[in-house]
Protein backbone atom coordinates (compact mmCIF):
# COMPACT_ATOMS: atom_id res chain seq x y z
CA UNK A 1 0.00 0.00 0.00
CA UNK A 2 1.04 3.36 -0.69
CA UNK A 3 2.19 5.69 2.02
CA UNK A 4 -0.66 8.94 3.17
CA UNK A 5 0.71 12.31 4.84
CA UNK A 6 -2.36 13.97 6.69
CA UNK A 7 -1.42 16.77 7.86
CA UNK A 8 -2.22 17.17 12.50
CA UNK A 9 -4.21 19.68 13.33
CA UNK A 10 -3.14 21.14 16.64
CA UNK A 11 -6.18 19.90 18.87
CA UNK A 12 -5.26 17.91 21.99
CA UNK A 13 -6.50 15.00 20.23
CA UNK A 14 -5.05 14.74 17.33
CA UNK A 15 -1.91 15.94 19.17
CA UNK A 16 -2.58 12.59 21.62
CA UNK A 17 -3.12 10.40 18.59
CA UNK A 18 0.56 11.88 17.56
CA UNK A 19 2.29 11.66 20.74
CA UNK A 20 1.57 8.19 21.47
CA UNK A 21 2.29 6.90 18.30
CA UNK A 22 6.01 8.03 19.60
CA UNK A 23 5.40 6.13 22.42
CA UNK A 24 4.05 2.50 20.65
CA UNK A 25 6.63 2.39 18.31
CA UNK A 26 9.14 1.64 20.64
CA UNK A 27 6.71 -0.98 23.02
CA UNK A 28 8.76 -3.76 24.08
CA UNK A 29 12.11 -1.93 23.89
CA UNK A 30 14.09 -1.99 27.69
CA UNK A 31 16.23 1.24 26.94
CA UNK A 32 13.23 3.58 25.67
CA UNK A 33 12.01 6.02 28.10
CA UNK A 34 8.63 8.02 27.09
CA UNK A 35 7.93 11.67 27.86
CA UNK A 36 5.03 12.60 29.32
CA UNK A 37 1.97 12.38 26.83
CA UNK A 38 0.55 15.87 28.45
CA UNK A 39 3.64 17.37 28.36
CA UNK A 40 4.49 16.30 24.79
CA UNK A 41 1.20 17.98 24.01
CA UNK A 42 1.55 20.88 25.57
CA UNK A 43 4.63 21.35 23.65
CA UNK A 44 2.84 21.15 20.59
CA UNK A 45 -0.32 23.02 21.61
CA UNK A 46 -0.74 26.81 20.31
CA UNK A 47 -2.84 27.76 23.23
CA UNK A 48 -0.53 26.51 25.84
CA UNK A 49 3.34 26.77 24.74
CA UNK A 50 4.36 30.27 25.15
CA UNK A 51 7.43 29.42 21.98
CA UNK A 52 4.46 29.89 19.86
CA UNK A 53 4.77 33.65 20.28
CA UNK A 54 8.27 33.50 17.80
CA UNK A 55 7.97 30.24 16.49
CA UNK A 56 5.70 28.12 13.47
CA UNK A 57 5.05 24.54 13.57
CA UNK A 58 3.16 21.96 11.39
CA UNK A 59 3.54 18.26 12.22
CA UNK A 60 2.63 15.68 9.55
CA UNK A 61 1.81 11.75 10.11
CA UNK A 62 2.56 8.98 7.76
CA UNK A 63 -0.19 6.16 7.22
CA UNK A 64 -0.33 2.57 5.45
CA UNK A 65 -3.52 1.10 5.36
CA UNK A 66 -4.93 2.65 7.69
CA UNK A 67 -1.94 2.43 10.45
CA UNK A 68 -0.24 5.15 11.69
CA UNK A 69 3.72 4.69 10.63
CA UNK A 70 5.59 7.50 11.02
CA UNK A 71 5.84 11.59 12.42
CA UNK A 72 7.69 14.52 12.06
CA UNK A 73 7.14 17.94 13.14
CA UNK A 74 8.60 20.88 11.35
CA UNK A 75 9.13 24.03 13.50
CA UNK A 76 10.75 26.97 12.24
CA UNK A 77 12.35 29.70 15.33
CA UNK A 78 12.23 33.33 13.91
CA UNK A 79 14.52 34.21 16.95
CA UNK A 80 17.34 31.91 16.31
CA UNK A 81 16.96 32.81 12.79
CA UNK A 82 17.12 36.85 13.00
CA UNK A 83 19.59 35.96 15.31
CA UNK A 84 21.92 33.57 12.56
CA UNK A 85 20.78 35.22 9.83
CA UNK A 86 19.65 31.57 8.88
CA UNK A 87 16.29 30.10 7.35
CA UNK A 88 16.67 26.77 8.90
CA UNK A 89 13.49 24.82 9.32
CA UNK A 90 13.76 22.47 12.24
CA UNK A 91 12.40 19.01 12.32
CA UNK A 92 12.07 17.14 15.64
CA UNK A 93 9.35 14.86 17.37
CA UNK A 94 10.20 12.64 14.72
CA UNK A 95 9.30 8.72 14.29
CA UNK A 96 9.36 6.30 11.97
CA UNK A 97 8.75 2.38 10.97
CA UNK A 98 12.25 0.88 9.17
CA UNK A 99 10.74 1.64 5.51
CA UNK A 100 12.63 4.02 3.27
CA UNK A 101 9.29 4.89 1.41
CA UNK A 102 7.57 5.95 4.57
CA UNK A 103 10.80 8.21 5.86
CA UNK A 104 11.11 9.61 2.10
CA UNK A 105 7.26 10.84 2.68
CA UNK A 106 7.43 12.63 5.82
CA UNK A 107 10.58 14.18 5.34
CA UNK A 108 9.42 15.28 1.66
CA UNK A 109 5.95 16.50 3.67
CA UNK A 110 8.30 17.94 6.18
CA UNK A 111 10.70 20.15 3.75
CA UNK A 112 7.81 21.37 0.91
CA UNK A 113 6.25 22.75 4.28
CA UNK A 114 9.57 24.26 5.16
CA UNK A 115 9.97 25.82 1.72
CA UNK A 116 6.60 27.42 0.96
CA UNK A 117 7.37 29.69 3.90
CA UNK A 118 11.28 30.69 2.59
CA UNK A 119 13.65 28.28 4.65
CA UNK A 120 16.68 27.29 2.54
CA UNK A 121 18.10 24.10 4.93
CA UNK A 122 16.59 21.91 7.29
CA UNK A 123 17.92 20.66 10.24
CA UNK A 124 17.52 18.06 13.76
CA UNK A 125 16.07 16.39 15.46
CA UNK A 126 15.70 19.73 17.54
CA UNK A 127 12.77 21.30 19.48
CA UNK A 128 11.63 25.11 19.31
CA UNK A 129 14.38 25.57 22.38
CA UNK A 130 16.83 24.41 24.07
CA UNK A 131 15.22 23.36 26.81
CA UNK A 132 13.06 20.70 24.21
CA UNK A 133 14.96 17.51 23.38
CA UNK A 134 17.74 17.65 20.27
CA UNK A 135 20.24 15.22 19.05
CA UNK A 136 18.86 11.82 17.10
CA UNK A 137 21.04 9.05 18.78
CA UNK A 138 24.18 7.90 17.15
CA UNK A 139 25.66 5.65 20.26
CA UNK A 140 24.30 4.12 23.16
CA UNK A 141 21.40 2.06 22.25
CA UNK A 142 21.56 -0.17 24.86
CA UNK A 143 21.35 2.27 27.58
CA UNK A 144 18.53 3.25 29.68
CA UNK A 145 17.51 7.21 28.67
CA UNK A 146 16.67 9.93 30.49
CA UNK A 147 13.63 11.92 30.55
CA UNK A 148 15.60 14.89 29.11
CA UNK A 149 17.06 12.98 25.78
CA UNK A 150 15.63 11.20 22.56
CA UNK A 151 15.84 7.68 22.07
CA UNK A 152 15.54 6.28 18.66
CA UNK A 153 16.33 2.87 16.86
CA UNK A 154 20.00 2.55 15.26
CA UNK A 155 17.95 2.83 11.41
CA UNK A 156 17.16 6.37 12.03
CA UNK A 157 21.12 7.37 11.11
CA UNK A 158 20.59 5.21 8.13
CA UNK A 159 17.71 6.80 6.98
CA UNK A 160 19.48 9.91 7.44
CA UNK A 161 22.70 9.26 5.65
CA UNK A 162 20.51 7.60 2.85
CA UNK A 163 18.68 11.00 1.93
CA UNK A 164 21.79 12.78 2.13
CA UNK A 165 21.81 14.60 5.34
CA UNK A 166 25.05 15.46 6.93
CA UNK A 167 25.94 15.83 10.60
CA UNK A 168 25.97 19.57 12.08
CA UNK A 169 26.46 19.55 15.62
CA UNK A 170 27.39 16.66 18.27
CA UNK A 171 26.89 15.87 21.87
CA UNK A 172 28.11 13.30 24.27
CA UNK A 173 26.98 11.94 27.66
CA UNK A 174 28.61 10.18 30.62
CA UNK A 175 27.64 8.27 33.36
CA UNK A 176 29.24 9.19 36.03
CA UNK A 177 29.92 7.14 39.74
CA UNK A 178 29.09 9.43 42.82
CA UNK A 179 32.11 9.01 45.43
CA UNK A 180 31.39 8.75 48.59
CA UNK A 181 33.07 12.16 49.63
CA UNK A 182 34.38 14.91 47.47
CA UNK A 183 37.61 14.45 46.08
CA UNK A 184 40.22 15.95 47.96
CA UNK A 185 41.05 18.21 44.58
CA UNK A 186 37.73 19.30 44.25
CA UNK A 187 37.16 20.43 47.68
CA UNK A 188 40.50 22.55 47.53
CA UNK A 189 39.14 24.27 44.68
CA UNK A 190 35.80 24.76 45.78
CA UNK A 191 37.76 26.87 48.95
CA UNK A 192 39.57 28.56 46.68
CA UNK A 193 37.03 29.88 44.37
CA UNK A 194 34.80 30.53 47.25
CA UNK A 195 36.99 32.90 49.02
CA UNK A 196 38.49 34.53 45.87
CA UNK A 197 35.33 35.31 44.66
CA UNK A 198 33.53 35.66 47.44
CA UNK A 199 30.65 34.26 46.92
CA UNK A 200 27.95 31.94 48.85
CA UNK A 201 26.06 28.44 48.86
CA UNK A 202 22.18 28.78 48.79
CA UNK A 203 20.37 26.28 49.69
CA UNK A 204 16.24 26.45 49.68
CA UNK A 205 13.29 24.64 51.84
CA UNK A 206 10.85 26.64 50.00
CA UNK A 207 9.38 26.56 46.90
CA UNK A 208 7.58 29.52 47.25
CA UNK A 209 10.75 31.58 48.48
CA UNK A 210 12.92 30.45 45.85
CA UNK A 211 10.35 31.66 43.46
CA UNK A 212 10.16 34.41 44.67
CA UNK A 213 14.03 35.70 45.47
CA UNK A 214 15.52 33.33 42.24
CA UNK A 215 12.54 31.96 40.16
CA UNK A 216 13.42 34.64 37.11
CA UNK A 217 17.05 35.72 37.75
CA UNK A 218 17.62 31.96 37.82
CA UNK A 219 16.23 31.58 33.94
CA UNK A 220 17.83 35.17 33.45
CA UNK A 221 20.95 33.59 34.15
CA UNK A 222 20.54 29.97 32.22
CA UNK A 223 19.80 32.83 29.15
CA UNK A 224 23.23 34.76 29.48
CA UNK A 225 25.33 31.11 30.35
CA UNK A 226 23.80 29.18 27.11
CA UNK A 227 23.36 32.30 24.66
CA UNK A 228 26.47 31.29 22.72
CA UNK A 229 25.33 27.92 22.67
CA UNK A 230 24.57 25.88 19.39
CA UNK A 231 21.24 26.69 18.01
CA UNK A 232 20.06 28.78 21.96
CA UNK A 233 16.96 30.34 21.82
CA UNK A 234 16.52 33.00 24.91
CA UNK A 235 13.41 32.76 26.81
CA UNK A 236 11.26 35.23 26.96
CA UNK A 237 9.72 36.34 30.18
CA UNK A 238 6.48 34.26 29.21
CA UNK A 239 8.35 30.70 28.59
CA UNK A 240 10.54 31.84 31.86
CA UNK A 241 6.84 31.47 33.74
CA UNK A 242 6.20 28.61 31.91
CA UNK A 243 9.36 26.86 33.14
CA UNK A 244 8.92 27.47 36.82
CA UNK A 245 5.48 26.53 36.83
CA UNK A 246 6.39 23.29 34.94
CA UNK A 247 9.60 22.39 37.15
CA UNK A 248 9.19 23.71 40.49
CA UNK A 249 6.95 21.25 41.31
CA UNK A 250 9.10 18.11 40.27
CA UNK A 251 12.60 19.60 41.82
CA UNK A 252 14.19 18.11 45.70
CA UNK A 253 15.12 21.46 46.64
CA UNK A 254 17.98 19.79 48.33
CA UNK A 255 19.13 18.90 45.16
CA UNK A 256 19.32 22.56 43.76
CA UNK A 257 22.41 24.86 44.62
CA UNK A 258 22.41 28.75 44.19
CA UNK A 259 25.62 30.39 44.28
CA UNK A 260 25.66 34.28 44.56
CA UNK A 261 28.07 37.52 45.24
CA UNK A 262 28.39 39.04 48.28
CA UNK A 263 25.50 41.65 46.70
CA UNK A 264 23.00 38.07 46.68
CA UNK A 265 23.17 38.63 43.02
CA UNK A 266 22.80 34.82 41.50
CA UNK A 267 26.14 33.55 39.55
CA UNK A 268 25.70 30.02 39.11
CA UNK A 269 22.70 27.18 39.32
CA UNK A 270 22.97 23.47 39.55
CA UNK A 271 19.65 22.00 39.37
CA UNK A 272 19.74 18.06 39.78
CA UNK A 273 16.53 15.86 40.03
CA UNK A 274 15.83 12.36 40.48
CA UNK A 275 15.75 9.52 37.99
CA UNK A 276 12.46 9.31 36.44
CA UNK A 277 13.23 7.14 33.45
CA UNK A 278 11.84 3.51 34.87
CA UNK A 279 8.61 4.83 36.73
CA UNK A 280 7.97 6.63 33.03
CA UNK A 281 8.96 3.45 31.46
CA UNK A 282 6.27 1.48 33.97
CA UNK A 283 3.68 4.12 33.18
CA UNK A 284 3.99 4.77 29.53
CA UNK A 285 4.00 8.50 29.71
CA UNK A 286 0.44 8.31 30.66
CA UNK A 287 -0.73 9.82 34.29
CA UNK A 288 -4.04 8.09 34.53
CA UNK A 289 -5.34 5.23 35.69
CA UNK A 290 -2.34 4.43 37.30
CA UNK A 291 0.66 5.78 36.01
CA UNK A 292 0.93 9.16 38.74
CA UNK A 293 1.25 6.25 41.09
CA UNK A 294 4.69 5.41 39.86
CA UNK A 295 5.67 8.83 39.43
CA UNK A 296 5.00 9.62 42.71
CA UNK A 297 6.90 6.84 43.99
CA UNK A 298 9.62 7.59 41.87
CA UNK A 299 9.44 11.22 43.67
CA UNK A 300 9.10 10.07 47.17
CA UNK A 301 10.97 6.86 47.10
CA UNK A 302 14.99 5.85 46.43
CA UNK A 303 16.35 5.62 43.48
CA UNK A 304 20.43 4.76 42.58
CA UNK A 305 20.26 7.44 39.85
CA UNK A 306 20.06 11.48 39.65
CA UNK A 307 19.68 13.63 36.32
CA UNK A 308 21.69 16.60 35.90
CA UNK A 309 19.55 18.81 34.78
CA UNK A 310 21.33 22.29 34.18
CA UNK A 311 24.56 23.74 35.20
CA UNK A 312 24.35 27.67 34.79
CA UNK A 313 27.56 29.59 35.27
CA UNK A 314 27.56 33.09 34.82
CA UNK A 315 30.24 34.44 31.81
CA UNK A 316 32.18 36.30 33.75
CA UNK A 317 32.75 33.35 36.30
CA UNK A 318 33.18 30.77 33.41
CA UNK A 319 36.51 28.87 34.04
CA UNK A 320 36.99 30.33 37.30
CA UNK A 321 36.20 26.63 39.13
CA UNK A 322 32.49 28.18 40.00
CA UNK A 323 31.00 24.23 39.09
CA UNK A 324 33.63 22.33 41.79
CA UNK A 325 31.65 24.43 44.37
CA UNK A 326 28.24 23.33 43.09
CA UNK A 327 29.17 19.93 43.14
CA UNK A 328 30.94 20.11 46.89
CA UNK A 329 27.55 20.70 48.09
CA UNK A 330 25.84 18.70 45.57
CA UNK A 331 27.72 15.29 46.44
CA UNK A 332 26.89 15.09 49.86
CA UNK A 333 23.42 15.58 49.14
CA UNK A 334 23.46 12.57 46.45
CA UNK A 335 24.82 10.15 49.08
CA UNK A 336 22.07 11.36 51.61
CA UNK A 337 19.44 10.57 48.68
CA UNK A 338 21.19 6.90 48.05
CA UNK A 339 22.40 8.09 44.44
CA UNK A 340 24.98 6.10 43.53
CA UNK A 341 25.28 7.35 39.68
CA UNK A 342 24.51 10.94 37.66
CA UNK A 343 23.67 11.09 34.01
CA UNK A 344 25.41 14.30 32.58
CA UNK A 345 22.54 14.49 30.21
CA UNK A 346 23.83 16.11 26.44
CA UNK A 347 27.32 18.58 26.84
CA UNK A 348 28.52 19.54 23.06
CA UNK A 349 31.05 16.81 22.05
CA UNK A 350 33.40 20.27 21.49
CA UNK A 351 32.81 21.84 25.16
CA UNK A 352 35.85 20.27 26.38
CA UNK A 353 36.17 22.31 29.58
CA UNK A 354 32.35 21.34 30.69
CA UNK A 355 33.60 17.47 29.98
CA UNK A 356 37.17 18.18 31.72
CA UNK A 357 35.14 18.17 35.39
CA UNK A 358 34.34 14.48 34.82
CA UNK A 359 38.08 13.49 35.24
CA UNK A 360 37.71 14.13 38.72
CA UNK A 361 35.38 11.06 39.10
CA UNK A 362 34.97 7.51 37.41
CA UNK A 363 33.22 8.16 34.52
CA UNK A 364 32.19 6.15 30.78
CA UNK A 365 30.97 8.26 27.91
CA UNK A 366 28.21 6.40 27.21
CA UNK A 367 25.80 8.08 24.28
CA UNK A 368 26.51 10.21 21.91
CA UNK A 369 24.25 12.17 19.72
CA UNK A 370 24.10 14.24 17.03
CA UNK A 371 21.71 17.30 14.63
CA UNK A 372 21.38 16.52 10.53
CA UNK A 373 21.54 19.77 8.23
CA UNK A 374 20.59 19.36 4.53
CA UNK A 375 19.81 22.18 2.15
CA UNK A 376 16.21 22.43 1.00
């Protein structure tokens, strides 16, 4: 049978029907961790992702017979392109069965959309920012995600190559082994750095106070430390709501670290949270009937794994040894949870001095990712 595009209408449920067709085609696979269906909508909803102010988006499905076999979403950021001088189209939530004629029709769907409104390349997997998965998978497959990365089948990179996409940008990931003290090193710098620049730990019980004293400079900050970043989008004060509201609630405070001046101005975040991947695994990204009750576990029980989220220095401190004093209070806190490993989560395979920090600790670089480019 021949392959249909149908264009998705952004209602919530045709936006379900797309969602958890990202979700089935990977049933049965032990490494695969799903997002959130209402959060995966929400991403793609008009009405409810603030991105939407800057940014277009069409998303296409592929069907044989009836069945649904493949997505893609096409997104295109006016911000990062003003900001480039670029007219990339992005593509990203996208999905597909092993079949070169299905992949051939969604991209095809994908890039006629892209060039009826001017774009001259197209490039991802990425989101409409950074704070949206990127990256298709290159290495790694059998390892157990993370709620904050994409997980795809090894044929994706051959479906890639096959059209003639090229790479454009590459991250790696580690997993690393929490000691059972701070090294010695780290701790001497962490002095150092503390007293030279005199600056201070925060630490919050709170979520209403940190709201209120960080909640924006904290996002302020994350849009100075990343603006240089591949493809970084800034938040606006709108998505900067958005953010809190969607994260506060989810974060151990004892697992985010504040450092500030003597003035209390903020100059660094590390923002860690707990392992989420096998309670999303057990509930299938879905919340009801059951599948808040593993969540919630996951929340309020142990688990032998913590995410790093987000590590926001600062420019002016970048370099100065600013992250050995997050992570001297950050490590104690890790053992008191029972966290025996940290996932570093995506660093650019080219950001050598973010990867340096890991030689402190046993580590294995254990995934690596990367964008396709192609022009349209």
């Amino acid at each position: 049978m021949s392959v249909e595009i149908k264009k998705i209408e952004p209602t919530r449920s045709e936006l379900k029907k797309f969602v958890k067709f990202g979700i089935d085609l990977y049933r049965g696979n032990d490494f695969f961790v799903p997002p959130l269906i209402s959060d995966d909508v929400n991403t793609l909803d008009p009405k409810v992702n603030p991105a939407f102010d800057f940014c277009e988006a069409q998303s296409f499905m592929a069907y044989r017979d009836g069945k649904p076999v493949g997505r893609i979403t096409g997104i295109i950021n006016n911000v990062v392109n003003d900001r480039t001088g670029e007219k990339d189209l992005r593509f990203g939530f996208v999905d597909f069965i092993d079949d070169a004629e299905v992949v051939d029709a969604l991209f095809d769907a994908v890039s006629a959309w892209g060039r009826e409104k001017g774009m001259t390349h197209i490039l991802g997997p990425m989101g409409f920012t950074d704070l949206d998965h990127e990256g298709m998978l290159t290495f790694g497959y059998d390892e157990l995600g993370t709620m904050a990365t994409i997980y795809n089948y090894p044929y994706y990179v051959d479906h890639m190559r096959r059209m003639g996409y090229e790479k454009d940008a590459g991250w790696v990931e580690f997993r690393v082994t929490v000691p059972e003290t701070v090294p010695d090193k780290y701790a001497r710098i962490a002095e150092i750095v503390r007293r030279r620049e005199h600056l201070k730990v925060k630490k919050y019980t709170s979520r209403k106070k940190i709201k209120e004293e960080y909640g924006v400079a904290l996002f302020e900050l994350i849009n100075e430390a990343f603006d240089g970043l591949y493809g970084y989008s800034p938040l606006t004060p709108r998505q900067i709501e958005y953010y809190i509201d969607m994260y506060l609630s989810l974060i151990n405070l004892k697992l985010v670290t504040v450092i500030t001046d003597e003035a209390d101005k903020i100059v660094a975040v590390g923002i860690s949270i707990q392992s989420f991947s096998k309670a999303l695994q057990k509930s299938r990204g879905r919340l009801l009937p059951f599948g808040w009750w593993h969540l919630l576990k996951a929340l309020r029980g142990k688990a032998d794994t913590v995410d790093l989220l987000l590590i926001g220095v600062r420019p002016e401190y970048q370099n100065k040894g600013v992250n050995a004093l997050i992570f001297n209070d950050l490590i104690p806190q890790y053992n008191a949870c029972g966290y025996r490993h940290a996932e570093t989560n995506v660093e650019l395979e080219d950001n050598q001095a973010v990867q340096n920090q890991w030689d402190y600790f046993e580590n294995r670089q254990h995934r690596r990712r990367c964008t396709f480019k192609k022009a349209l």
